[in-house]
Protein backbone atom coordinates (compact mmCIF):
# COMPACT_ATOMS: atom_id res chain seq x y z
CA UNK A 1 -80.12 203.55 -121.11
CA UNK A 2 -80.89 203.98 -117.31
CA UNK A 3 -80.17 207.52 -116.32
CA UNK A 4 -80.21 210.55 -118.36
CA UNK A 5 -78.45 214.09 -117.11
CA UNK A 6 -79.96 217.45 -117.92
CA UNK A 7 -77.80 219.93 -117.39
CA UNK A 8 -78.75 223.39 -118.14
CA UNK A 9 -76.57 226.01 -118.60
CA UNK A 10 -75.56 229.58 -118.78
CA UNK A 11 -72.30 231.01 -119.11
CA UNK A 12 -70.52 228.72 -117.53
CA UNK A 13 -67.66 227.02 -119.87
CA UNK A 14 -65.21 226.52 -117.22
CA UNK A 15 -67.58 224.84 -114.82
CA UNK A 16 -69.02 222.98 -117.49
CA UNK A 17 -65.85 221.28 -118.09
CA UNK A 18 -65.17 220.14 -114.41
CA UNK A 19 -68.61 218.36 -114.40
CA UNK A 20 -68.28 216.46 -117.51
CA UNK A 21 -64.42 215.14 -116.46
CA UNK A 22 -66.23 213.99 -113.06
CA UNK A 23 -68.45 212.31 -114.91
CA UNK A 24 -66.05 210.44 -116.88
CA UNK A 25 -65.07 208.82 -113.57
CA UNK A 26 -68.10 207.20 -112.98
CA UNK A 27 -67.83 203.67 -112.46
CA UNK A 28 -71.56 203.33 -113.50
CA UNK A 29 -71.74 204.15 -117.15
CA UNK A 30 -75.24 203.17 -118.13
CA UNK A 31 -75.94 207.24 -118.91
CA UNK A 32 -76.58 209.95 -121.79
CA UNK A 33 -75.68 213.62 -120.59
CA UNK A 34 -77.98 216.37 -121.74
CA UNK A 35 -75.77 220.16 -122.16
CA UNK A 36 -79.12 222.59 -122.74
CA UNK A 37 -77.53 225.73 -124.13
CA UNK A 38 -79.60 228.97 -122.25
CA UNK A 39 -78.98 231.45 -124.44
CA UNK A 40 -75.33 232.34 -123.39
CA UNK A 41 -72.98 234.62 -124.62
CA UNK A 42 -70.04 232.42 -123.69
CA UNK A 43 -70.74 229.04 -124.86
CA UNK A 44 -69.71 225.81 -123.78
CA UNK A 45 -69.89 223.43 -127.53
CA UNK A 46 -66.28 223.63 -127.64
CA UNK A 47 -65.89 222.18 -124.32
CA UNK A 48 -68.68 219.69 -124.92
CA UNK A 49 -66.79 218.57 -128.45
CA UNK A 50 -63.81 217.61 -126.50
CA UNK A 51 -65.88 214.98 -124.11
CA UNK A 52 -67.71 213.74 -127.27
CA UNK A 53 -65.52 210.22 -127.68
CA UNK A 54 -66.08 209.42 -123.88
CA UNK A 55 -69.55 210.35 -123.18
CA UNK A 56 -72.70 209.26 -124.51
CA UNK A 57 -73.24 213.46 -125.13
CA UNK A 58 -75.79 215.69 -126.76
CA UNK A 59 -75.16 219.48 -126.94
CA UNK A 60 -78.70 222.12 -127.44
CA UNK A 61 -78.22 225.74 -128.09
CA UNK A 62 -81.43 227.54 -127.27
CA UNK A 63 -82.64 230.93 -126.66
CA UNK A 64 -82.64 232.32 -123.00
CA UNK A 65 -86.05 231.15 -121.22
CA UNK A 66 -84.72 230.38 -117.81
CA UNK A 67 -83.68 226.65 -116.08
CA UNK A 68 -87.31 225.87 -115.78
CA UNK A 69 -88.13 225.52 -119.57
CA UNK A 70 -84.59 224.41 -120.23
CA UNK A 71 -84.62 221.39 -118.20
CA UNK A 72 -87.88 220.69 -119.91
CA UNK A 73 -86.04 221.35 -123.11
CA UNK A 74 -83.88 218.66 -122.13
CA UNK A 75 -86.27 215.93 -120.40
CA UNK A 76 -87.96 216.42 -124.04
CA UNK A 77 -85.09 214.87 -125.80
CA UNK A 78 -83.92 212.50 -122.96
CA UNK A 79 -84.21 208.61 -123.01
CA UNK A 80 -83.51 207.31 -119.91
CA UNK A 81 -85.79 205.65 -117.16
CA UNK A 82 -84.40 208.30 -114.50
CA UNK A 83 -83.56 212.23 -115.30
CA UNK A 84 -80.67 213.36 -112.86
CA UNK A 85 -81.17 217.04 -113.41
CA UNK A 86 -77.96 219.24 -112.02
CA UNK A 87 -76.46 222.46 -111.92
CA UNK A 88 -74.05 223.44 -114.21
CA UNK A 89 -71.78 224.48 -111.31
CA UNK A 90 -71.50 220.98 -109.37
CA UNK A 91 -68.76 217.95 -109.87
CA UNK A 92 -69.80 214.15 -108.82
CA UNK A 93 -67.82 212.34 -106.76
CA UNK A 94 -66.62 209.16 -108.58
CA UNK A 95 -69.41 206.74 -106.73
CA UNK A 96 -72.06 209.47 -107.13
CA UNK A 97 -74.60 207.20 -109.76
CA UNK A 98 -73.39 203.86 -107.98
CA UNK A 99 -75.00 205.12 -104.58
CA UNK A 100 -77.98 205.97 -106.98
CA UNK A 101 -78.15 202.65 -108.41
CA UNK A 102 -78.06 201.19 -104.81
CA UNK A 103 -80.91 203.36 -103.27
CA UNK A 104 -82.95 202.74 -105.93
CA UNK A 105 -82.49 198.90 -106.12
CA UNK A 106 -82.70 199.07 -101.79
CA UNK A 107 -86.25 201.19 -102.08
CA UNK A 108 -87.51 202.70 -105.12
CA UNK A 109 -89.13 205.86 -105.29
CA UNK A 110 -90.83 208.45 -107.97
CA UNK A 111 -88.39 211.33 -106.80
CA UNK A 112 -84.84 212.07 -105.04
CA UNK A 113 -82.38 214.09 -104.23
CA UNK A 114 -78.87 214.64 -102.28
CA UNK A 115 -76.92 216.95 -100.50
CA UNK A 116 -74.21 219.15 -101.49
CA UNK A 117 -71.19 219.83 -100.19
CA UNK A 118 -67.88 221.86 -100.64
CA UNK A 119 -64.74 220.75 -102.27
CA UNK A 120 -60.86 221.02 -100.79
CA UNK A 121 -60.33 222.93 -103.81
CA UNK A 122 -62.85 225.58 -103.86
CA UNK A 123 -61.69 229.15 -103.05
CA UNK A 124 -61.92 230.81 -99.61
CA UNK A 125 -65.51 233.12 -100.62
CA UNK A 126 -66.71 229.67 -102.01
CA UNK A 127 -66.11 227.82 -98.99
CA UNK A 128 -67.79 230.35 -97.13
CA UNK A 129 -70.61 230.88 -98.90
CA UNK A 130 -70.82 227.01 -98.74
CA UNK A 131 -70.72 227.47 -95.19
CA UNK A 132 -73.58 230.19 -94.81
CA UNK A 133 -76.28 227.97 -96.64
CA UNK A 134 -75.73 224.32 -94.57
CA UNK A 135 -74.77 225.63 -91.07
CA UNK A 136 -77.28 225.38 -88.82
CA UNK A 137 -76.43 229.12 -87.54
CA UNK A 138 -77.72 230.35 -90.69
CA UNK A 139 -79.96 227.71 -92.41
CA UNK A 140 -81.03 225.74 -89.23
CA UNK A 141 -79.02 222.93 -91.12
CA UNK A 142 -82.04 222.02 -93.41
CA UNK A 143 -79.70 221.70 -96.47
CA UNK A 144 -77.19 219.97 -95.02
CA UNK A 145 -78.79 216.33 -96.19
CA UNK A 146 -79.97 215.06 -92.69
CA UNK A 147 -83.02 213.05 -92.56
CA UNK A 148 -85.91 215.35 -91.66
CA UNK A 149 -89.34 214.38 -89.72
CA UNK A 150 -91.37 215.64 -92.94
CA UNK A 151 -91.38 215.33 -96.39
CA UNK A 152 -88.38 215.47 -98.58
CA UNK A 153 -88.18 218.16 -101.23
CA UNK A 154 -85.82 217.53 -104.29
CA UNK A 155 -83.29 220.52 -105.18
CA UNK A 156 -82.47 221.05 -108.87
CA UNK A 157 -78.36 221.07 -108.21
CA UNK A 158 -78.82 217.23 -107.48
CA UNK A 159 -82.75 216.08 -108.34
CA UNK A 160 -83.35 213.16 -109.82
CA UNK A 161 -86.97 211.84 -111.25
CA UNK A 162 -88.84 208.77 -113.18
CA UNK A 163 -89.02 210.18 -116.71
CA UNK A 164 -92.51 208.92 -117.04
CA UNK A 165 -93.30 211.27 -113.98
CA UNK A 166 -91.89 214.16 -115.18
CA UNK A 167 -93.63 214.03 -118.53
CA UNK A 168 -96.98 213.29 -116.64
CA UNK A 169 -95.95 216.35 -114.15
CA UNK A 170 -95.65 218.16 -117.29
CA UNK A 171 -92.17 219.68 -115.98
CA UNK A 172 -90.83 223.11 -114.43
CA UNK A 173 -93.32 225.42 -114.55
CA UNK A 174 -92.21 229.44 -115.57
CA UNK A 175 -91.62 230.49 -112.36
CA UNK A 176 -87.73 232.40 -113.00
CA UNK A 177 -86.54 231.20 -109.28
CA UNK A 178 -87.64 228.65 -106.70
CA UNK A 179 -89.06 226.46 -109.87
CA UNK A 180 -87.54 223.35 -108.33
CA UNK A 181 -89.23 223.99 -105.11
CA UNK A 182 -92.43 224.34 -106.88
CA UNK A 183 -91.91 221.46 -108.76
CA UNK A 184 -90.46 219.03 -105.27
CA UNK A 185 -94.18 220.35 -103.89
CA UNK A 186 -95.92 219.52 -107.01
CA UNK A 187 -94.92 215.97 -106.82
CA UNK A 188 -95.69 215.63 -103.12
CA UNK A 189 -98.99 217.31 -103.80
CA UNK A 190 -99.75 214.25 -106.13
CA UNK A 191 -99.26 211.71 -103.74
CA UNK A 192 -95.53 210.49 -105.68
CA UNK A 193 -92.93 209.43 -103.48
CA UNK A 194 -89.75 211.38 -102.86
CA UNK A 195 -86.54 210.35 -100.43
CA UNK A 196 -83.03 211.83 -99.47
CA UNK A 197 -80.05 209.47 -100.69
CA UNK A 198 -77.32 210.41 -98.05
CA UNK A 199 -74.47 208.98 -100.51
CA UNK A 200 -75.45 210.45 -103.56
CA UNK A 201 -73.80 213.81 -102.88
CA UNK A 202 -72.68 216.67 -105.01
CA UNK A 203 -69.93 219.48 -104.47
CA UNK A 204 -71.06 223.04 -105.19
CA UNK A 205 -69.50 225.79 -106.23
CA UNK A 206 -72.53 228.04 -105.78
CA UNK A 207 -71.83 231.86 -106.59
CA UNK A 208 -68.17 232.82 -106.42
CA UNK A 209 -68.10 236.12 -105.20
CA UNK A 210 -70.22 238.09 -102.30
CA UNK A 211 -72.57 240.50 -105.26
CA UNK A 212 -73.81 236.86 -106.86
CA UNK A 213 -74.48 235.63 -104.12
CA UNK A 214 -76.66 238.30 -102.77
CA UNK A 215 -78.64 238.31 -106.13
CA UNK A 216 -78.79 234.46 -105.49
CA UNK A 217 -80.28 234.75 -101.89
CA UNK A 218 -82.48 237.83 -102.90
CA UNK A 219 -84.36 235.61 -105.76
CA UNK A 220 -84.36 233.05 -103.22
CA UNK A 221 -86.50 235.32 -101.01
CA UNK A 222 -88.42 236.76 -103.09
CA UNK A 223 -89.17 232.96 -104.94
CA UNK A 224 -90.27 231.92 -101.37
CA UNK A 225 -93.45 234.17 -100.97
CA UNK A 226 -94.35 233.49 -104.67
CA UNK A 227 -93.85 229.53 -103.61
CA UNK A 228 -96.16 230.41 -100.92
CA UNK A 229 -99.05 231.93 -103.13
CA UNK A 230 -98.70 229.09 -104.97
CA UNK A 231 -98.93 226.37 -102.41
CA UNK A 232 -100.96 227.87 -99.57
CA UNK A 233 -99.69 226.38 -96.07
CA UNK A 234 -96.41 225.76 -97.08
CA UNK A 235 -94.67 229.03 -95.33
CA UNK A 236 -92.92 227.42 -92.49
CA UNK A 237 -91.36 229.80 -89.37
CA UNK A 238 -87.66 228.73 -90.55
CA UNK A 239 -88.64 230.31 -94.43
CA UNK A 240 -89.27 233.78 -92.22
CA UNK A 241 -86.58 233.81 -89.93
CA UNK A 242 -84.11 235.81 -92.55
CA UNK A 243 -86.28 238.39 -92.49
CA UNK A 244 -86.95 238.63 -88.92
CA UNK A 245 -83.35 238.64 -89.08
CA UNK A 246 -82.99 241.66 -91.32
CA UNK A 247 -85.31 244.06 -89.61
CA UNK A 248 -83.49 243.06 -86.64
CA UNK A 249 -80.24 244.01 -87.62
CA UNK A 250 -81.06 247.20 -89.34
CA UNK A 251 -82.98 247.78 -86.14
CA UNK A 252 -79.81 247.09 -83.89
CA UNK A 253 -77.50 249.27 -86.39
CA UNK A 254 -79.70 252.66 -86.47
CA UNK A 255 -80.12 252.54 -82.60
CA UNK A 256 -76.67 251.95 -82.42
CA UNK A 257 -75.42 255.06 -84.98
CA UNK A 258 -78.31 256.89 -82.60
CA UNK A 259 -75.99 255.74 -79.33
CA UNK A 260 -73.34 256.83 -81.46
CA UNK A 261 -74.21 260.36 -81.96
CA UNK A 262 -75.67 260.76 -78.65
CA UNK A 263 -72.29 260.14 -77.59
CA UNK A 264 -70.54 262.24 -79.30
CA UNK A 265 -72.91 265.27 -79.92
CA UNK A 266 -73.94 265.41 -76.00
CA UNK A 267 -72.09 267.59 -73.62
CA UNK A 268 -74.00 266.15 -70.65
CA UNK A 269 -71.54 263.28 -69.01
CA UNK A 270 -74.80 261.22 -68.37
CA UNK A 271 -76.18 262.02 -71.87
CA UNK A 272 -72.52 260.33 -72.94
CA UNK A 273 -72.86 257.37 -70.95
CA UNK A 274 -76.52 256.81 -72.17
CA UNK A 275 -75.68 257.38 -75.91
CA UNK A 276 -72.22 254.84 -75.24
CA UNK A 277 -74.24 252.06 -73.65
CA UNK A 278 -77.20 252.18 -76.25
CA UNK A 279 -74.36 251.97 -78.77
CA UNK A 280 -72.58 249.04 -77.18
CA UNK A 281 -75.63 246.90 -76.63
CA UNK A 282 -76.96 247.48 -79.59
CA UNK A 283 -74.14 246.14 -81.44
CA UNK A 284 -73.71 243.18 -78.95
CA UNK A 285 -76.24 240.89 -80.41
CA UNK A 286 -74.49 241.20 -84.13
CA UNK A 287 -70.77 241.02 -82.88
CA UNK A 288 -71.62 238.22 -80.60
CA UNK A 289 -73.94 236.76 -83.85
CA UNK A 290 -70.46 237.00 -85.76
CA UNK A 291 -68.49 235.36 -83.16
CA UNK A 292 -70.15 232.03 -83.41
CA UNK A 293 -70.13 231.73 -87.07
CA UNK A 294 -66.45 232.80 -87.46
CA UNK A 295 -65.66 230.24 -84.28
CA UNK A 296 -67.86 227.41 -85.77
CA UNK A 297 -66.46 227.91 -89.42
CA UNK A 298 -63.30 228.34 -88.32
CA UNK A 299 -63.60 225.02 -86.79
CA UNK A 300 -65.25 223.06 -89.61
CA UNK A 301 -63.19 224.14 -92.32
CA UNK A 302 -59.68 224.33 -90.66
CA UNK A 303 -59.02 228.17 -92.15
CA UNK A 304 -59.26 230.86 -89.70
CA UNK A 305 -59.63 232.96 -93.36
CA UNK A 306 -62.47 230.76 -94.20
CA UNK A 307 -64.06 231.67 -91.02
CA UNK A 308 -63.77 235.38 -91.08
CA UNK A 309 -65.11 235.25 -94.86
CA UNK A 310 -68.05 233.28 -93.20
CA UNK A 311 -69.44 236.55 -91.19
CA UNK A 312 -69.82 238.40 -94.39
CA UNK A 313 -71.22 235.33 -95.83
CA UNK A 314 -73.55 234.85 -93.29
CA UNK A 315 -75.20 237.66 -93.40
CA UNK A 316 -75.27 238.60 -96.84
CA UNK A 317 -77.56 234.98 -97.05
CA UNK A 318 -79.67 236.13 -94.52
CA UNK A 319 -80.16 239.52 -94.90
CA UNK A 320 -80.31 239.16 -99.10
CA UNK A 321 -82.61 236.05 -98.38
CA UNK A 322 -85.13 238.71 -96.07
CA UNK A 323 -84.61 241.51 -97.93
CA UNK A 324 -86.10 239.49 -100.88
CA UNK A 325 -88.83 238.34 -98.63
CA UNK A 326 -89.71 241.40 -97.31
CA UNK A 327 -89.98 242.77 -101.22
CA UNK A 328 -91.67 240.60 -102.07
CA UNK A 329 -94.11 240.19 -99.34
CA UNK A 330 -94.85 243.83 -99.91
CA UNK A 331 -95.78 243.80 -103.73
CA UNK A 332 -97.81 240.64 -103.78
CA UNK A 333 -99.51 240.45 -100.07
CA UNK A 334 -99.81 244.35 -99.38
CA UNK A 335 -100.09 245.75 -103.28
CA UNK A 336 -101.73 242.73 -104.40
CA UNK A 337 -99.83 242.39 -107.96
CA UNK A 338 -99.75 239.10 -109.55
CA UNK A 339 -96.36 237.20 -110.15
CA UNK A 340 -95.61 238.38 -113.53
CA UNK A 341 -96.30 241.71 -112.62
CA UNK A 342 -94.55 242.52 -109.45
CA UNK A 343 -90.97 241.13 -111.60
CA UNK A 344 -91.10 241.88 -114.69
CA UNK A 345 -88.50 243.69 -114.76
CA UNK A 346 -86.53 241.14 -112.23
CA UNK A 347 -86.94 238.06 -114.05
CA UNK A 348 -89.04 238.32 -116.90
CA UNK A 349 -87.94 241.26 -119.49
């Protein structure tokens, strides 16, 4: 047995089901496939049942402790060389483990990972919001599997790991969000080696409506200044742009409802044409902002609907991603709280 898959999951039968048929169609079948049960009220077992007679499969229930400790759960009860550890809500394309295999035979390494991408299939929001995290508008392109200058840091949706490194990395830590991150700059810390495979893609559903994904990005931001406490000099410009972002537009939107009102309230012509302009510029950097990512989505997914769902998208990563960031930064840099208690309430109740 070469390659184990922990998959943990929560809530998500449906999903559950698309990954485990893709997986079927691998034409590299050396594999066991790990379900880890989080404590969810909608289970998947019956789904898992039905892929029993195909798949080398082994189905946990547990109680809810988060995707940290249930990966672990899994890696405990895994026997391959390699862990591929994935998100519940990604499919493989049918050559996904043989461009594994072929990395790993080209250049072996401790660690890797691969990009994601989104599938002809997915709806319109999904697309979108597939959209806001790789385009370079909104991301700066760093998830978008390109081969960066620096080091490269394994995601959990597609990670893959030398068992006998993850047991002697002990695992995911607690952290409730950005545990993969900590763990990609754990194994860099320790001198094991990590690489992007280009081929060995995933499709990702992500969230599948606007209010998930803004919870999504909000952890996201909030994960990246408890990353930061964590591993001191990791906070690079790109991680703060989001919330340079956020103030920015907020900024732009109250002097614009203050050009607004001027407007409209004044009796003085002049007083108009001051309160009109101040409006008008200050909602020029935001409509021309929205312009370019409803042009350039537009363009790369060949739906003008896609690309007006991308605005919306775009700045609900953003601006959930900074207002995270911002909270964050606040409680544990200003108040000084500790990590368990500035979210207990968030993540840990």
């Amino acid at each position: 047995m070469k390659y184990s898959f922990i998959i943990p999951v929560y809530n998500r039968p449906d999903e559950v089901d698309e990954l485990l048929e893709s997986l079927t169609r691998q034409a590299y079948t050396d594999f066991e496939v790990i379900i880890v049960e989080d404590g969810s009220a909608v289970k998947c077992d019956e789904v898992c049942a039905r892929y029993r007679n195909c798949l080398d499969l082994k189905y946990y229930y547990k109680e809810n402790s988060g995707p940290g400790d249930t990966r672990n759960f899994g890696a405990e009860r895994a026997t391959g060389d390699y862990l591929i550890i994935l998100d519940s809500d990604v499919v493989l394309p049918d050559g996904y483990l043989n461009a594994v295999e072929d990395e790993l035979l080209r250049e072996p390494c401790d660690a890797f990972g691969g990009a994601d991408a989104s599938h002809p299939s997915f709806t319109p929001v999904q697309k979108a919001i597939s959209y806001s995290m790789t385009s370079f508008f909104t991301t700066g392109g760093i998830r978008g599997g390109k081969k960066k200058l620096d080091k490269f840091y394994p995601r959990s949706y597609n990670m893959g790991i030398l068992r006998k490194v993850y047991l002697n990395m002990h695992g995911f830590s607690r952290m409730r969000f950005g545990e993969d991150v900590d763990f990609s700059y754990r194994l860099v810390e320790n001198r094991f080696t990590t690489r992007l495979f280009p081929k060995a893609w995933v499709w990702h559903k992500r969230r599948t409506d606007f209010k998930k994904f803004f919870r999504q990005v909000y952890n996201s931001g909030i994960a990246r200044i408890n990353l930061t406490k964590r591993h001191p000099g990791t906070l690079k410009l790109v991680h703060t742009l989001p919330a340079v972002f956020t103030v920015g537009v907020i900024t732009w939107l109250v002097l614009a409802i203050a050009g607004l009102l001027l407007a409209l309230l004044c009796t003085n012509s002049t007083c108009k044409t001051i309160g009109t302009a101040l409006c008008l510029l200050s909602l020029s950097p935001i409509i021309l902002y929205s312009l370019i990512i409803f042009i350039d989505s537009t363009i790369k997914n060949r739906s003008l609907w896609v690309g007006i769902l991308s605005v919306p998208a775009a700045f609900t990563q953003l601006m959930g991603y900074g207002l995270g960031f911002i909270s964050a930064w606040w409680k544990r840099c200003v108040l000084g709280k500790d990590e368990f208690q500035a979210f207990e309430k968030t993540f840990y109740k």
